[in-house]
Protein backbone atom coordinates (compact mmCIF):
# COMPACT_ATOMS: atom_id res chain seq x y z
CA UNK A 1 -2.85 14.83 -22.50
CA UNK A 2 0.55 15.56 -21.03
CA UNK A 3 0.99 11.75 -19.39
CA UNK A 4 4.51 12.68 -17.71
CA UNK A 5 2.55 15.83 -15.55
CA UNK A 6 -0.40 13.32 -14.86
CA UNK A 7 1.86 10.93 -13.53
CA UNK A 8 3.90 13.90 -11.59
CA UNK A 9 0.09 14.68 -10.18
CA UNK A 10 -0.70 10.96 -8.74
CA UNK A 11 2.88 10.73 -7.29
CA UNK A 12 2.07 14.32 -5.64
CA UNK A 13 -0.92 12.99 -4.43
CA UNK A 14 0.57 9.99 -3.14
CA UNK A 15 2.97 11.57 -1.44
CA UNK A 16 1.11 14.13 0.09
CA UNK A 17 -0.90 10.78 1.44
CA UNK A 18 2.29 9.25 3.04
CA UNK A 19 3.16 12.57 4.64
CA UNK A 20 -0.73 12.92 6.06
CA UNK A 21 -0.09 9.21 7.46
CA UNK A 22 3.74 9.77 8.41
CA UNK A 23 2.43 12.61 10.79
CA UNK A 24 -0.64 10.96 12.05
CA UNK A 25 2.11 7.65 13.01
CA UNK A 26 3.85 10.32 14.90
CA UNK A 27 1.78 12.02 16.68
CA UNK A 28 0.21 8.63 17.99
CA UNK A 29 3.25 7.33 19.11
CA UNK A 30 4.59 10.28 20.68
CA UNK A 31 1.23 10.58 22.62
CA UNK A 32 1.43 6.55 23.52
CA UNK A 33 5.07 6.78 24.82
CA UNK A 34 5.05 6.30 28.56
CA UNK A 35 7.61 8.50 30.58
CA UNK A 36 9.61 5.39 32.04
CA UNK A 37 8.58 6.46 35.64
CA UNK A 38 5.13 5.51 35.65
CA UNK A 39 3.94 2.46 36.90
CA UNK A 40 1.74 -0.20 34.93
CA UNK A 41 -1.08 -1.38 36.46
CA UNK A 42 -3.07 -4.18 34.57
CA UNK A 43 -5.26 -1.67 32.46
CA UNK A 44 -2.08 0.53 31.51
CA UNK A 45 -0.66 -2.86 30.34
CA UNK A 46 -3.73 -3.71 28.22
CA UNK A 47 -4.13 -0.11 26.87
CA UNK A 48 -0.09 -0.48 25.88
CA UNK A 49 -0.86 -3.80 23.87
CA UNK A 50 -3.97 -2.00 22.71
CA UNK A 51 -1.50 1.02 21.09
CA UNK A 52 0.97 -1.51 19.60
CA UNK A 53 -1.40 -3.34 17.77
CA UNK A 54 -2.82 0.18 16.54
CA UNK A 55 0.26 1.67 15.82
CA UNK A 56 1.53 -2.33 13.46
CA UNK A 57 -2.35 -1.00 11.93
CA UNK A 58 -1.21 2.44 11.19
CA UNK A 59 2.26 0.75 9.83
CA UNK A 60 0.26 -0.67 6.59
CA UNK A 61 -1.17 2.47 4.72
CA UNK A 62 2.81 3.59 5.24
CA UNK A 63 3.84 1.29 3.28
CA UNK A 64 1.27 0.84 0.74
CA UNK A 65 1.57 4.44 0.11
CA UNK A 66 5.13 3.61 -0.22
CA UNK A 67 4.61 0.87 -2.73
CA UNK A 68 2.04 2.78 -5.01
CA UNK A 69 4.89 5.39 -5.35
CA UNK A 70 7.18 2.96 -6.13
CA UNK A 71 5.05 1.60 -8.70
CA UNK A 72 4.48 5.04 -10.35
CA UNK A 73 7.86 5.61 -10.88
CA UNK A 74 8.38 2.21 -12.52
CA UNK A 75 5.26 2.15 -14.72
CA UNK A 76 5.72 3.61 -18.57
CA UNK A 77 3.51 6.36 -18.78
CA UNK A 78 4.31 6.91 -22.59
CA UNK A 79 1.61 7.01 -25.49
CA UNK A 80 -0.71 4.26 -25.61
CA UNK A 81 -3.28 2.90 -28.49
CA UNK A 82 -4.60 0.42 -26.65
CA UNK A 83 -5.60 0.05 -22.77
CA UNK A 84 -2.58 -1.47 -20.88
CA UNK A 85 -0.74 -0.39 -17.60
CA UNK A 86 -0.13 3.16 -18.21
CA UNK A 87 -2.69 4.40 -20.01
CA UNK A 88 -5.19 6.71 -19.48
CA UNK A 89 -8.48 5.86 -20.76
CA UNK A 90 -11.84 7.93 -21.13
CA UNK A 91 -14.80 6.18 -20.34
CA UNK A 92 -18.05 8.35 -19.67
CA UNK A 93 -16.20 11.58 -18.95
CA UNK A 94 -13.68 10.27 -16.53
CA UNK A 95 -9.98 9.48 -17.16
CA UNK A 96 -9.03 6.23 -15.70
CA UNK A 97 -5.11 6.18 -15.17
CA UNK A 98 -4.19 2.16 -15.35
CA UNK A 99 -1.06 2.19 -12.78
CA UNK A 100 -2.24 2.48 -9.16
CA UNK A 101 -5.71 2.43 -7.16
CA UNK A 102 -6.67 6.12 -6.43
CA UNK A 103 -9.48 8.40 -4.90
CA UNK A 104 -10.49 10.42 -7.60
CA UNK A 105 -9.20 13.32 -8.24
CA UNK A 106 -8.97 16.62 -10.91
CA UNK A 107 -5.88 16.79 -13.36
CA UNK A 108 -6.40 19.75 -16.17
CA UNK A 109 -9.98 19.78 -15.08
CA UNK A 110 -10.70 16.48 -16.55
CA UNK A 111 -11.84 14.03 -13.45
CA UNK A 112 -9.34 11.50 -13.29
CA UNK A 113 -9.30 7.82 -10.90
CA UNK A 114 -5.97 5.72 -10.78
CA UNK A 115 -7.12 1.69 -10.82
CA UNK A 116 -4.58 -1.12 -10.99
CA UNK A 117 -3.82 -3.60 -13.37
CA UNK A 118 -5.81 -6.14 -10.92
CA UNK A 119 -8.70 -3.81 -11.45
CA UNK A 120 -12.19 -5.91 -12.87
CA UNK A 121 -12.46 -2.57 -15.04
CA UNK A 122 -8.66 -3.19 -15.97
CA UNK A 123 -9.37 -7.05 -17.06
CA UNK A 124 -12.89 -6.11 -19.08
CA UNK A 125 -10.56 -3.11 -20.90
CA UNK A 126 -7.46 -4.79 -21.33
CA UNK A 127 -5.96 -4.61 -24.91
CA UNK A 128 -9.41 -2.47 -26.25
CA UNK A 129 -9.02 0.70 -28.06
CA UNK A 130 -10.95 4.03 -28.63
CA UNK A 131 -14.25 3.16 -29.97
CA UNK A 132 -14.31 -0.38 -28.65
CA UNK A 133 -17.04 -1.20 -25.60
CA UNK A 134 -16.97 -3.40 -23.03
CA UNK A 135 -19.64 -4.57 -19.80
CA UNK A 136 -19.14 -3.56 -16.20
CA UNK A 137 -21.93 -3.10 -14.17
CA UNK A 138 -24.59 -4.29 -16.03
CA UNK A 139 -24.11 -2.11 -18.68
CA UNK A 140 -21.94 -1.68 -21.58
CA UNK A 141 -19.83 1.49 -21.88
CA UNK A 142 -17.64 2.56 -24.52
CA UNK A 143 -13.83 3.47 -24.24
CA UNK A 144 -14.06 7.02 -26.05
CA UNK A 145 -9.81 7.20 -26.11
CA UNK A 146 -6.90 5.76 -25.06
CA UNK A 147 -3.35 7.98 -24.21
């Protein structure tokens, strides 16, 4: 598994996340902005407060996004043996990439989710190896490699 292109995927995706949410800020602000000649009656002034508060809500997945792409730039995405932050470890069919939380998605056709270090999963895997197993869910499952 090339680890340097699956990490150039998540940022991709990540950043194609921030954009989505960068224009969505926009265009809600530019269609809250009042035209500085209308007049505020009592319900403009309460919609107005409404929109702020929306628009500190639509603030936070900015900067998360903004965070998790730090984050993925920081985190060593080199060979692994054993399941620590940057690794990518197949359980069941599904690469899970220890750096950030992720929807899934598809990386060489392989279905891939990104979980953090803070993960449960993370904390029953941490320090196992290909062949070990481990319980989530109720069930045990067995790491079948590490990269």
């Amino acid at each position: 598994m090339d680890k340097q292109a699956l990490r150039n995927r998540m940022l991709d995706l990540e950043r194609a996340e921030l954009d989505d949410d960068q224009g969505f800020f926009a265009d809600f602000v530019a269609g809250s902005e009042l035209d500085g000649e209308t007049q505020m009656d009592h319900d403009g002034e309460s919609r107005a407060e409404q929109s702020a508060d929306l628009a500190a809500a639509l603030e936070n997945p900015i900067a998360a996004h903004g965070a998790k792409i730090e984050r993925l730039q920081d985190i060593d995405f080199g060979p692994k043996t054993s399941v620590e932050e940057g690794a990518a470890v197949l359980v069941e069919g599904r690469w899970l990439v220890v750096a950030v939380a992720t929807t899934e998605f598809d990386f060489d056709g392989d279905p891939c989710l990104g979980i953090s270090a803070t993960a449960p999963v993370f904390e029953q895997m941490q320090g196992l190896a290909a062949g070990d197993r481990f319980r989530m869910g109720g069930r045990e499952r067995l790491i079948e490699a590490v990269a």
